[in-house]
C-alpha atoms as a PDB file:
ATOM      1  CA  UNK A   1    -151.277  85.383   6.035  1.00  0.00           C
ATOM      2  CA  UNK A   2    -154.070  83.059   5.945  1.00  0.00           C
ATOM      3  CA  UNK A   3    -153.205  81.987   3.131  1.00  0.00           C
ATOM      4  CA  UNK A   4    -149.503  80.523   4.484  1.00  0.00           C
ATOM      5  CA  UNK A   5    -151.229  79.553   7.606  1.00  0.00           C
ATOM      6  CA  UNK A   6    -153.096  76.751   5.963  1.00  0.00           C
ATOM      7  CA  UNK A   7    -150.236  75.449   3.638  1.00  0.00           C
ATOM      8  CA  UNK A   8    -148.250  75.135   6.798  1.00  0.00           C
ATOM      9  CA  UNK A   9    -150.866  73.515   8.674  1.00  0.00           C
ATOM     10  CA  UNK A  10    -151.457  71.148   5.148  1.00  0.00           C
ATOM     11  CA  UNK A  11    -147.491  70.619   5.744  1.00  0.00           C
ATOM     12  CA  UNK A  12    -147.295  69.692   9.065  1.00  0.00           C
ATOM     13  CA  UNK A  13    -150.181  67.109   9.004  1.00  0.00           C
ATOM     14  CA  UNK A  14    -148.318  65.450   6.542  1.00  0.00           C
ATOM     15  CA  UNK A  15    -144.918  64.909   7.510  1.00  0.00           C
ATOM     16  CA  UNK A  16    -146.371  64.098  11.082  1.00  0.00           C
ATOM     17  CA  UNK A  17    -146.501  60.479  10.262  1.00  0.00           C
ATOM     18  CA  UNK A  18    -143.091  60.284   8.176  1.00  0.00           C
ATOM     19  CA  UNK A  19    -139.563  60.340   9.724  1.00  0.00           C
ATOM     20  CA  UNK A  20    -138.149  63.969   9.401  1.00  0.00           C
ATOM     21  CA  UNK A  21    -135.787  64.916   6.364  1.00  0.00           C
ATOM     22  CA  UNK A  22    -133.830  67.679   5.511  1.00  0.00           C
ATOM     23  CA  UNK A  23    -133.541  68.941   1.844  1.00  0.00           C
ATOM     24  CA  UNK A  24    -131.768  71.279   0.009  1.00  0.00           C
ATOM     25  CA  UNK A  25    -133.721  73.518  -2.645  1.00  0.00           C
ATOM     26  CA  UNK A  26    -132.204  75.118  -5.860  1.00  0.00           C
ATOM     27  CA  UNK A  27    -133.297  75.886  -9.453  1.00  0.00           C
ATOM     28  CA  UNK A  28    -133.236  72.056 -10.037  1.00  0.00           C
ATOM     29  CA  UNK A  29    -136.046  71.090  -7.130  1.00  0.00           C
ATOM     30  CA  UNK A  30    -134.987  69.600  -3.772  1.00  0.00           C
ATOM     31  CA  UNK A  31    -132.347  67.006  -2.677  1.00  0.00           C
ATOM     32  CA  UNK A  32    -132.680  65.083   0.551  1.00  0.00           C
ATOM     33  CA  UNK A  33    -129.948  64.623   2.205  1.00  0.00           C
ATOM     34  CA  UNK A  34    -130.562  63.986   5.836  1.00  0.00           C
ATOM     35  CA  UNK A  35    -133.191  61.441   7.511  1.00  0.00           C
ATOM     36  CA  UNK A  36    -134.104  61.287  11.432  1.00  0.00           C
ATOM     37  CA  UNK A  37    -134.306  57.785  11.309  1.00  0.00           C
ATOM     38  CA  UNK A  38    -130.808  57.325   9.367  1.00  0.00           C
ATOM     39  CA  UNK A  39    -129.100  59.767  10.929  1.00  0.00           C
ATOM     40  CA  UNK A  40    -125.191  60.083  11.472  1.00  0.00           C
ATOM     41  CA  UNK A  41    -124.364  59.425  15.247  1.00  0.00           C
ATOM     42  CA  UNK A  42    -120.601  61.608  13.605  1.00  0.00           C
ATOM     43  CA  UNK A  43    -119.909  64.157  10.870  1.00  0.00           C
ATOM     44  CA  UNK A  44    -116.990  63.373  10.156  1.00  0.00           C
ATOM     45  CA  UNK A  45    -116.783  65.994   6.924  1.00  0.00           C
ATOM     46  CA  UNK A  46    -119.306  68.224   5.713  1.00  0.00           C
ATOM     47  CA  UNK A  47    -121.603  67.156   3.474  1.00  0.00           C
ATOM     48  CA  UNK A  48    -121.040  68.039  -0.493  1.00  0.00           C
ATOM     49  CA  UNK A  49    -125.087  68.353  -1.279  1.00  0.00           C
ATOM     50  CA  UNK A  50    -125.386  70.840   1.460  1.00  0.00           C
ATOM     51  CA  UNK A  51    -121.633  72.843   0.844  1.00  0.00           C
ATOM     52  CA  UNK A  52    -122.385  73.208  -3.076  1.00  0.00           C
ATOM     53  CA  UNK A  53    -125.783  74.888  -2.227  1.00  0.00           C
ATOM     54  CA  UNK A  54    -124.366  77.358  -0.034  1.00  0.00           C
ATOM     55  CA  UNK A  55    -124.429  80.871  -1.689  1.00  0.00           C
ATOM     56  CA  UNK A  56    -121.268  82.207  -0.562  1.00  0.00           C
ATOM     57  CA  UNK A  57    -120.697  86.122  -0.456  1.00  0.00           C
ATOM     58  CA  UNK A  58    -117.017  88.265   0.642  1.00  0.00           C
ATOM     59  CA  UNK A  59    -117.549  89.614   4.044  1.00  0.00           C
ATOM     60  CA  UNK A  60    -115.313  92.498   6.003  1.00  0.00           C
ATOM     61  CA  UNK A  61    -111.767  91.133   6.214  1.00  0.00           C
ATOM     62  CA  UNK A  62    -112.029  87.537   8.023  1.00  0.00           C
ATOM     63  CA  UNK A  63    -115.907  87.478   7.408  1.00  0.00           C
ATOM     64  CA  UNK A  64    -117.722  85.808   5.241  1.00  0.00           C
ATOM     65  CA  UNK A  65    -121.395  84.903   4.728  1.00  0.00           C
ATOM     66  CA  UNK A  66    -123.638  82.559   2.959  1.00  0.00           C
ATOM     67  CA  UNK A  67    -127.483  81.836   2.243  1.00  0.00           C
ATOM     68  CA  UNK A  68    -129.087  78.199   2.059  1.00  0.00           C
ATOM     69  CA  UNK A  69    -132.745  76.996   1.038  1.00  0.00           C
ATOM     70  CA  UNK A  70    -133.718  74.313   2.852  1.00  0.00           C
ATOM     71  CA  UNK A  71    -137.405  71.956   3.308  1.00  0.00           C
ATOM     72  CA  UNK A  72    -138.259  70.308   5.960  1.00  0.00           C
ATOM     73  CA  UNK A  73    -141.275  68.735   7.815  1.00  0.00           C
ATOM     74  CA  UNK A  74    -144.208  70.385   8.795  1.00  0.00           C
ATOM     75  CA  UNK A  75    -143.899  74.454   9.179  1.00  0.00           C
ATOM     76  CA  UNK A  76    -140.083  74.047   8.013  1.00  0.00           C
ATOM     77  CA  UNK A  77    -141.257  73.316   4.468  1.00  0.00           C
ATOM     78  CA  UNK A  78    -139.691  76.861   3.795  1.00  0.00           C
ATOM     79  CA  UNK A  79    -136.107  77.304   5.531  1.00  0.00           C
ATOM     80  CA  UNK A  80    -133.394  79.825   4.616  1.00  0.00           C
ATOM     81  CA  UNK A  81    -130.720  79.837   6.665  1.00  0.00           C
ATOM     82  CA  UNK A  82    -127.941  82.379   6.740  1.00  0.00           C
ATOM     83  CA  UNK A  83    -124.557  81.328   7.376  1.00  0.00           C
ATOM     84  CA  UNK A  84    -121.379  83.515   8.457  1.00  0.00           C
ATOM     85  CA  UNK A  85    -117.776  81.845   8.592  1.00  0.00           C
ATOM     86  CA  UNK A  86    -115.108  83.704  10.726  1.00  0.00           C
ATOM     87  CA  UNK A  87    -111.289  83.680  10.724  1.00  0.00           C
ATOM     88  CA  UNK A  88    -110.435  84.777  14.631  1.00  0.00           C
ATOM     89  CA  UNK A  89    -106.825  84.953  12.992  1.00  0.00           C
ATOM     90  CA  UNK A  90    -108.414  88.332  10.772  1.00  0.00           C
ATOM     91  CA  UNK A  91    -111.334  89.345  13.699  1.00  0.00           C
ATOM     92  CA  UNK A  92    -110.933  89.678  17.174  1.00  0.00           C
ATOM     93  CA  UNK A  93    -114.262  88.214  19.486  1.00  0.00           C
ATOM     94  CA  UNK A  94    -115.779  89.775  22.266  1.00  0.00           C
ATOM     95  CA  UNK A  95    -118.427  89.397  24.451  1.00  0.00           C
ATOM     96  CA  UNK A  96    -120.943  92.571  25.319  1.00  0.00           C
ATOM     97  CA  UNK A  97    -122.983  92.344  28.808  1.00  0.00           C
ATOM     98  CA  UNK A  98    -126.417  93.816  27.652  1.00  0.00           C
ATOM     99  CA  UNK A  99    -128.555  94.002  30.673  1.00  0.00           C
ATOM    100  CA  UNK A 100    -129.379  97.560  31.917  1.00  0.00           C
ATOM    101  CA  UNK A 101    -129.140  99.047  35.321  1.00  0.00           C
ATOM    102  CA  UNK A 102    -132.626  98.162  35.950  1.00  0.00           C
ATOM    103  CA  UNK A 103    -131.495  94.620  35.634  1.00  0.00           C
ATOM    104  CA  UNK A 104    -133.578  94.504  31.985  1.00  0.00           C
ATOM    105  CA  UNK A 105    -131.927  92.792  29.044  1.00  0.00           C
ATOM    106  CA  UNK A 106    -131.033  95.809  26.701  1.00  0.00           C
ATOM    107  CA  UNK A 107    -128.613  94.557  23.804  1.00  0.00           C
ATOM    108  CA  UNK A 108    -129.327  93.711  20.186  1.00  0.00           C
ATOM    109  CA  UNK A 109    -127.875  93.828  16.767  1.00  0.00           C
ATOM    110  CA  UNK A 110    -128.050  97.872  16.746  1.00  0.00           C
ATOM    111  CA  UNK A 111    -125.949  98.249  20.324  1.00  0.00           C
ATOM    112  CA  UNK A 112    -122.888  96.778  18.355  1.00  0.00           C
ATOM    113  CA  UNK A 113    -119.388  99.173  17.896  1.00  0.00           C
ATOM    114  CA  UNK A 114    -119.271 100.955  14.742  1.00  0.00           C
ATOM    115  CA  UNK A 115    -116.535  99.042  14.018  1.00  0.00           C
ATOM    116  CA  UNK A 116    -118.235  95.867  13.770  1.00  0.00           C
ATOM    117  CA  UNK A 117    -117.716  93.580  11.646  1.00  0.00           C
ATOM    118  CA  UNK A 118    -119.916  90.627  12.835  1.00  0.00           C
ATOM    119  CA  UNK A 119    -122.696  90.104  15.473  1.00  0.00           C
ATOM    120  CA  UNK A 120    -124.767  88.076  17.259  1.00  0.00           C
ATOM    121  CA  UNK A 121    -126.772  87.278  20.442  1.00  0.00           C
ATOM    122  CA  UNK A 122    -125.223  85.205  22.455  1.00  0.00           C
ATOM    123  CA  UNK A 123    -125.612  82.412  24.935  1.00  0.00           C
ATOM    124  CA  UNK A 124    -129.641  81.498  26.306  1.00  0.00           C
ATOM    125  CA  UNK A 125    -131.234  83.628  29.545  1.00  0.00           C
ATOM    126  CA  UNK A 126    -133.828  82.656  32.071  1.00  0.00           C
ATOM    127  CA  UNK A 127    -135.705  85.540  32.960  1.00  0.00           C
ATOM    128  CA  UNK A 128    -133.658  88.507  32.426  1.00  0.00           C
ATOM    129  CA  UNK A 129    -130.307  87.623  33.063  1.00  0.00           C
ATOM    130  CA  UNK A 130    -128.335  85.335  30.986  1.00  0.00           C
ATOM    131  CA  UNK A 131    -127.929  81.469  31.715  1.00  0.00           C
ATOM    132  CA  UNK A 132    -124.967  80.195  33.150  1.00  0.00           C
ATOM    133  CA  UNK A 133    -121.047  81.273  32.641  1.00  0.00           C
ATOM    134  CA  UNK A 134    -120.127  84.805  31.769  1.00  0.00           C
ATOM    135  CA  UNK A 135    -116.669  86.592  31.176  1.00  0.00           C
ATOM    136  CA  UNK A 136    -117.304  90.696  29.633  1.00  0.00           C
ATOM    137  CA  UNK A 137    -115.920  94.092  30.260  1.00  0.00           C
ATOM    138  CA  UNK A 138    -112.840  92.102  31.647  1.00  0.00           C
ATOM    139  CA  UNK A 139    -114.696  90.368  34.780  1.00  0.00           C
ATOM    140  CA  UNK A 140    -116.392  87.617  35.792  1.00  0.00           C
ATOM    141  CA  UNK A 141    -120.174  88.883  35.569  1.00  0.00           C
ATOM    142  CA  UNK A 142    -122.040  85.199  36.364  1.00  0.00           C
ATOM    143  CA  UNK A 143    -121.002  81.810  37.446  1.00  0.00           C
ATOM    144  CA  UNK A 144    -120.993  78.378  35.147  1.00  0.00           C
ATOM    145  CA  UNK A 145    -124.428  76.994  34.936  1.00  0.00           C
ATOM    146  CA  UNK A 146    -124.627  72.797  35.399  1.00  0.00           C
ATOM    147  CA  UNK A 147    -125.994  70.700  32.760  1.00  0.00           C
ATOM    148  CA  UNK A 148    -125.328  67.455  30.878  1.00  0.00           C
ATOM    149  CA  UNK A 149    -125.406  69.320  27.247  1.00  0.00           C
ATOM    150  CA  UNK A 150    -123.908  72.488  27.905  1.00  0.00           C
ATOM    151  CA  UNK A 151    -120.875  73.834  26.328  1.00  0.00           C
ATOM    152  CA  UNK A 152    -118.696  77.182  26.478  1.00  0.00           C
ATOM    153  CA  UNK A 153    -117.449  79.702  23.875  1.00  0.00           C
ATOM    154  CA  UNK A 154    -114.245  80.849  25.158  1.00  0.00           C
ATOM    155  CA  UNK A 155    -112.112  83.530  23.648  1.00  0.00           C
ATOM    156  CA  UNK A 156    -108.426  84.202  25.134  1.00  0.00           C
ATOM    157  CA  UNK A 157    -105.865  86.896  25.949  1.00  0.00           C
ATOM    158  CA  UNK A 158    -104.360  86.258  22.502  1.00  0.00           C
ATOM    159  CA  UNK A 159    -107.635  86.138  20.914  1.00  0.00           C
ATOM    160  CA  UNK A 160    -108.087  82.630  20.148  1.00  0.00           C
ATOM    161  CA  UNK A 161    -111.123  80.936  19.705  1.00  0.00           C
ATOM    162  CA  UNK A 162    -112.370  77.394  21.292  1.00  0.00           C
ATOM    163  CA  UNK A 163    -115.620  75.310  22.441  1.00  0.00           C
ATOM    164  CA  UNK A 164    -115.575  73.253  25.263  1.00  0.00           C
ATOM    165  CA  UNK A 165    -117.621  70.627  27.879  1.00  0.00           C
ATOM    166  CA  UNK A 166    -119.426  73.315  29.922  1.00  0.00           C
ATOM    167  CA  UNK A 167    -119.030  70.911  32.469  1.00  0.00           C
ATOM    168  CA  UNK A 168    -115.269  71.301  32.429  1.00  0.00           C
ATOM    169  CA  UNK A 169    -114.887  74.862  33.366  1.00  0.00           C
ATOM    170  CA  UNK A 170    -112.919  74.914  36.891  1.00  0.00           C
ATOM    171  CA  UNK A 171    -109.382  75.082  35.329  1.00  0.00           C
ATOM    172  CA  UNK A 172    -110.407  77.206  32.461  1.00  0.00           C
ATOM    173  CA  UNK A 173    -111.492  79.789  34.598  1.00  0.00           C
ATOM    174  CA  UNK A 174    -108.694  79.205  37.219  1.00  0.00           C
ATOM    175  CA  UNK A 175    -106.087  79.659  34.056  1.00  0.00           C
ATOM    176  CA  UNK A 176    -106.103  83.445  34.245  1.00  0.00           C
ATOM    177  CA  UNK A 177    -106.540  83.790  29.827  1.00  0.00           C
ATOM    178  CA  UNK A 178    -110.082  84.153  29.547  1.00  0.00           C
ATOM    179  CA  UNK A 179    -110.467  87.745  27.837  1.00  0.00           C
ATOM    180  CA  UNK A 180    -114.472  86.803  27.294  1.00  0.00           C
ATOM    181  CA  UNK A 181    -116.640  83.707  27.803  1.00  0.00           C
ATOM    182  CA  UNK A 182    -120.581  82.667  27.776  1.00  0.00           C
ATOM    183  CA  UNK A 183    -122.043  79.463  28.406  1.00  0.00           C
ATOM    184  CA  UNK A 184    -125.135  78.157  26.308  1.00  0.00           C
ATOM    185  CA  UNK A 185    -127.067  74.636  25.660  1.00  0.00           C
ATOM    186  CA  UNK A 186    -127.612  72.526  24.085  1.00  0.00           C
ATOM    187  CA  UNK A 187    -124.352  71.265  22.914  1.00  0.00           C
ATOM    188  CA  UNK A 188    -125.310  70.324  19.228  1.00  0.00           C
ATOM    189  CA  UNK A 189    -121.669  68.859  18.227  1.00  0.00           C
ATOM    190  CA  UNK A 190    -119.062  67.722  20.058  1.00  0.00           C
ATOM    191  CA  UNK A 191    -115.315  67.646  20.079  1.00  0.00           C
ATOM    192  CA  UNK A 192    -114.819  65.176  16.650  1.00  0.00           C
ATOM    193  CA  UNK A 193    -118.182  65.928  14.987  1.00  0.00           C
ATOM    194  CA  UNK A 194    -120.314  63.642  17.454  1.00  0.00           C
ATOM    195  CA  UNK A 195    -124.199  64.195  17.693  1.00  0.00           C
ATOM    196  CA  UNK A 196    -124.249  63.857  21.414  1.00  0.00           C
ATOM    197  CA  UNK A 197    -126.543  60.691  22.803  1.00  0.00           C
ATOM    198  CA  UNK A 198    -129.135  63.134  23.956  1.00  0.00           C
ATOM    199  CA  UNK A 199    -130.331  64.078  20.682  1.00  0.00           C
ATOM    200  CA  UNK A 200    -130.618  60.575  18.884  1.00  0.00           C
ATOM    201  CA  UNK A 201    -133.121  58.302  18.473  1.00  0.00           C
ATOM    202  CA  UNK A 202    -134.888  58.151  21.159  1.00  0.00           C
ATOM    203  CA  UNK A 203    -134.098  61.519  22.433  1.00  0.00           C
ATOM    204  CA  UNK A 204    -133.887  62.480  25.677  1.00  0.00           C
ATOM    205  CA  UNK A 205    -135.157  66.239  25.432  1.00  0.00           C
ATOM    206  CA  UNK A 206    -137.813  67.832  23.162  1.00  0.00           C
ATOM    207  CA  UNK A 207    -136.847  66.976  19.841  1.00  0.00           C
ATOM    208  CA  UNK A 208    -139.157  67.880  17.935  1.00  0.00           C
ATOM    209  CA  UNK A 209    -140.442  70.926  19.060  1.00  0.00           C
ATOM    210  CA  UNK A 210    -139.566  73.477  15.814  1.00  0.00           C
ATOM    211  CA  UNK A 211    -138.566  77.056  16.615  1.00  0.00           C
ATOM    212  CA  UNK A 212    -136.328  79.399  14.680  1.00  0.00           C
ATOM    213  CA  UNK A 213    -133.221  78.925  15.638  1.00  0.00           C
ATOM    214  CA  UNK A 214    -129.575  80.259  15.958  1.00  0.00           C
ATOM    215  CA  UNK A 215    -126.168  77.977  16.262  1.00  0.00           C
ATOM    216  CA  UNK A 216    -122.597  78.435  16.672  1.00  0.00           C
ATOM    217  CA  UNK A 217    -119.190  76.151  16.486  1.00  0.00           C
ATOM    218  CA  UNK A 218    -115.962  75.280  15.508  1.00  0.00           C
ATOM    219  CA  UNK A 219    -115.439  73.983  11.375  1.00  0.00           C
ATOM    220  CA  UNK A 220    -112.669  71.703  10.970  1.00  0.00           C
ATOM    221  CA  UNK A 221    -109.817  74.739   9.813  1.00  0.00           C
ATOM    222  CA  UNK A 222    -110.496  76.445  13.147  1.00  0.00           C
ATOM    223  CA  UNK A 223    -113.121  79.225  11.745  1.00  0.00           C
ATOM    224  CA  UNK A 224    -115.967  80.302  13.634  1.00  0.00           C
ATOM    225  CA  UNK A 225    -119.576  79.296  12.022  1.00  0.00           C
ATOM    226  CA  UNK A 226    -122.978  80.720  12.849  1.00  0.00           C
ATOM    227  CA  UNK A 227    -126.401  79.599  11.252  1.00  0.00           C
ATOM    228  CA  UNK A 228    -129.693  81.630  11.713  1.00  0.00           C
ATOM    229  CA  UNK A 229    -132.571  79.866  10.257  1.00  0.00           C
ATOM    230  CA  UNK A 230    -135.513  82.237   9.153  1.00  0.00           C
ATOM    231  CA  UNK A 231    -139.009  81.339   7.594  1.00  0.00           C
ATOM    232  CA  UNK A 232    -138.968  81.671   4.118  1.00  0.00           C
ATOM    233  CA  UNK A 233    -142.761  81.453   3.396  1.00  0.00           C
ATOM    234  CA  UNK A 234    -143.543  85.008   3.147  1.00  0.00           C
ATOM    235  CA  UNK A 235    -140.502  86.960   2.243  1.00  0.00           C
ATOM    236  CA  UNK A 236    -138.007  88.211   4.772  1.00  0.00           C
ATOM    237  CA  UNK A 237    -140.606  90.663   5.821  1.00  0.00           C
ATOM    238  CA  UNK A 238    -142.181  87.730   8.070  1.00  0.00           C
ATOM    239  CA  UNK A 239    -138.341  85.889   8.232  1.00  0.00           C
ATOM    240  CA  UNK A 240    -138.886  86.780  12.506  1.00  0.00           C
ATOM    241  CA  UNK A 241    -141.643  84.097  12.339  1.00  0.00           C
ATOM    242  CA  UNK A 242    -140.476  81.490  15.012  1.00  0.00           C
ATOM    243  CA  UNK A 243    -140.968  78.730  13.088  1.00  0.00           C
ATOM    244  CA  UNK A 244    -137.592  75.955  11.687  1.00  0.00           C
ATOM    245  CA  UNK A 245    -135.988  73.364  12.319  1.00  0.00           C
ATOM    246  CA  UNK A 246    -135.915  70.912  15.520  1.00  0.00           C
ATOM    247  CA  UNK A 247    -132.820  70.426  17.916  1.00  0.00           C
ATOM    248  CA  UNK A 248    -131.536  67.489  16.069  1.00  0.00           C
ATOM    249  CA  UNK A 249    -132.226  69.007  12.503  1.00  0.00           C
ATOM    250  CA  UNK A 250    -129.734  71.786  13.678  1.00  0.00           C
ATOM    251  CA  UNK A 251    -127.406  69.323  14.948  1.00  0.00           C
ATOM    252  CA  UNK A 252    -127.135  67.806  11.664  1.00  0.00           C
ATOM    253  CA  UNK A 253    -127.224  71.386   9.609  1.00  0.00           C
ATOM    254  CA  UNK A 254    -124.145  72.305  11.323  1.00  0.00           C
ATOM    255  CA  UNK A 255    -122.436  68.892  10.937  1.00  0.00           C
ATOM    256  CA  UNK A 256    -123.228  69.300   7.328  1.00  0.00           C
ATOM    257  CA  UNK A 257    -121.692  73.270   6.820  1.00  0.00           C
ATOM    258  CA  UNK A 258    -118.541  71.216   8.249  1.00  0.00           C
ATOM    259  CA  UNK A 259    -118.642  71.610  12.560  1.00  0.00           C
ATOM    260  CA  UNK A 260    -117.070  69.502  14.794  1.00  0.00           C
ATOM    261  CA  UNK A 261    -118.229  71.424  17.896  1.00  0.00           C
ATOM    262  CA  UNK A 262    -121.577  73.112  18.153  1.00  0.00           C
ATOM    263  CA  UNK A 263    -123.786  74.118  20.386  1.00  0.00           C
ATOM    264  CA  UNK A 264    -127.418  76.300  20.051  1.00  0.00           C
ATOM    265  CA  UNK A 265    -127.932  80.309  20.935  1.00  0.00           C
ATOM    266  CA  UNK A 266    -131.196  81.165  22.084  1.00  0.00           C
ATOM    267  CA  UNK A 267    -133.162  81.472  18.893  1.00  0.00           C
ATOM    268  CA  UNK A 268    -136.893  82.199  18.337  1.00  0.00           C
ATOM    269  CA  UNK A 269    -137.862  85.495  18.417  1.00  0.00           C
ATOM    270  CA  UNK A 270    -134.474  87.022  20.208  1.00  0.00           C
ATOM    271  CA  UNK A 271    -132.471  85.618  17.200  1.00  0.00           C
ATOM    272  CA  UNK A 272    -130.665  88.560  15.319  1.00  0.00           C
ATOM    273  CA  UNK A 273    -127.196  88.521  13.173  1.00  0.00           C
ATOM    274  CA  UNK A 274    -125.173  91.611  11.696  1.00  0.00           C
ATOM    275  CA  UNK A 275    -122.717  91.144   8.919  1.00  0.00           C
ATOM    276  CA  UNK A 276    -120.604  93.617   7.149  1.00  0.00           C
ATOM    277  CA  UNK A 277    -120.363  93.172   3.798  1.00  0.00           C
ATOM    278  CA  UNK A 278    -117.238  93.498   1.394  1.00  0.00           C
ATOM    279  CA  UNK A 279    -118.330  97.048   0.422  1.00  0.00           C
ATOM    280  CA  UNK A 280    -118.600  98.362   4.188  1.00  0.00           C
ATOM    281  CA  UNK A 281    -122.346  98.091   3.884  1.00  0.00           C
ATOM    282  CA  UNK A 282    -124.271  96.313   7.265  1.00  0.00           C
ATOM    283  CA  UNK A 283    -126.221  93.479   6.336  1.00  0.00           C
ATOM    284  CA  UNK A 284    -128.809  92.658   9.011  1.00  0.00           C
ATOM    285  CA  UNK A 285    -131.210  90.168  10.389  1.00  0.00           C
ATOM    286  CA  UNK A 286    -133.755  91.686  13.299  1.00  0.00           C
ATOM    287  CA  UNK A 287    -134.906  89.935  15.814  1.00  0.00           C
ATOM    288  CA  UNK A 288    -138.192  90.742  17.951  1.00  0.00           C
ATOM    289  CA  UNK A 289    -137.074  91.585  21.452  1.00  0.00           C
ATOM    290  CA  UNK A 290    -133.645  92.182  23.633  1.00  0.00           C
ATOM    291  CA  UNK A 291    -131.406  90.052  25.337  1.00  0.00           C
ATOM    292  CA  UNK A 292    -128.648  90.134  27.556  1.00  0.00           C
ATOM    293  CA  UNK A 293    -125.985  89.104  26.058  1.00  0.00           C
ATOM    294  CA  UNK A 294    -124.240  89.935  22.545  1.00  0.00           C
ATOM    295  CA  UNK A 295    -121.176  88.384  20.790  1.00  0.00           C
ATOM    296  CA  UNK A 296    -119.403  90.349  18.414  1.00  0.00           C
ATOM    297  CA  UNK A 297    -116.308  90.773  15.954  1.00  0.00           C
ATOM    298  CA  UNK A 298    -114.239  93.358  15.398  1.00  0.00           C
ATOM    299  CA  UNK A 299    -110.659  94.377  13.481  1.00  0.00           C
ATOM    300  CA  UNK A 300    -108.115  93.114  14.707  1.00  0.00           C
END
């Protein structure tokens, strides 16, 4: 341990005075293929370095999942991220309300159906409650939170699948055919692939602050995609480690699997994912602690 502590301490003191990059690493060495201060203000595709040098692996029915190695500055020298792709045509979403009657956030990974085919935690939570707009169990459970980069996950009567404004919610929720629904922030992507203005150069939030972290959004055929970014330094034994990739690093990995809308899940040491594997077998990544909220898919 002391041993990785100092290489990422060596890391970070050296790509403090250099603009941030993102590269992909395979048997051949590394390949850059993002820079903060050249960044895309749109994805307009995905990108081919980052596509090619996704593992991908046959999921359930509808699922399927993927593992990338990535380097970036500082502590991120060592990045894997783990991808899952979803077909809401094959899996039906829902949303599970995890906090406990003593008002304690209760769900992870583990409180999923048996059934399950996919799962995640969902939305971000002050406290112990979730933040902002909830739809599960078939009610209402909280009200849309306000803010300039939030955005929705909204899943129908009929069971399909969109992202939207979160500031845009009064005639979505006045529509009657929201079956399930959480809010979350901050919007990574929007609508065509945009990087929203918050997140450029200069940014407008903490940008680059590096956590683990945990995205979701729409790719361009209408599947659901999900990153998880663990540490790679030490094995997946220390993968929980908070430490990754900063807000507009994330923006850009999701642009690059092939988004157009994204926005981030509470990440750092509540970030867990569950994905059933073509043989029936669960394939899981733990997070530390529980949280309120849990999105999951199931047969349809």
């Amino acid at each position: 341990m002391i041993h990785i502590a100092a290489l990422v301490l060596a890391a970070a003191l050296v790509a403090a005075a250099e603009p941030a990059t993102l590269s992909v690493r395979g048997v051949n060495g590394r390949t850059a293929w993002w820079r903060e201060d050249r960044a895309p203000v749109q994805w307009e595709r995905a990108h081919p370095v980052v596509t090619r040098a996704v593992a991908w692996h046959r999921g359930a029915p509808g699922v399927e999942w993927g593992e990338l190695s990535l380097e970036a500055g500082g502590e991120a020298w060592r990045t894997r991220v783990i991808i899952a792709r979803l077909d809401p045509r094959r899996v039906r979403f829902d949303v599970q309300w995890g906090v406990d009657s003593a008002a304690q956030p209760a769900w992870t990974i583990a409180s999923a159906p048996a059934n399950v085919r996919f799962a995640v935690n969902a939305g971000q939570f002050t406290a112990t409650l979730p933040w902002g707009w909830v739809v599960a169990g078939g009610q209402e459970r909280l009200g849309p939170g306000r803010g300039p980069l939030s955005s929705a996950f909204i899943i129908d009567r009929a069971g399909a699948v969109r992202v939207v404004d979160g500031d845009t919610l009064s005639a979505i929720r006045r529509s009657g055919d929201i079956a399930a629904a959480f809010q979350s922030y901050p919007s990574l992507l929007t609508g065509d692939g945009t990087v929203p203005a918050a997140l450029r150069t200069p940014c407008a939030i903490n940008c680059t602050h590096r956590d683990a972290r945990l995205a979701i959004g729409l790719d361009r055929n209408g599947s659901v995609l999900v990153a998880l970014t663990r540490f790679d330094a030490g094995g997946e034994a220390l993968g929980f480690i908070p430490l990754g990739l900063t807000v507009p690093e994330m923006a850009a990995l999701m642009g690059a699997l092939g988004a157009r809308q994204a926005m981030l899940l509470d990440g750092g040491i509540s970030a867990q994912m569950l994905v059933r594997d073509a043989r029936g077998s669960l394939r899981t990544w733990h997070g530390v602690r529980r949280v309120p909220l849990g999105l999951v898919a199931l047969p349809r």
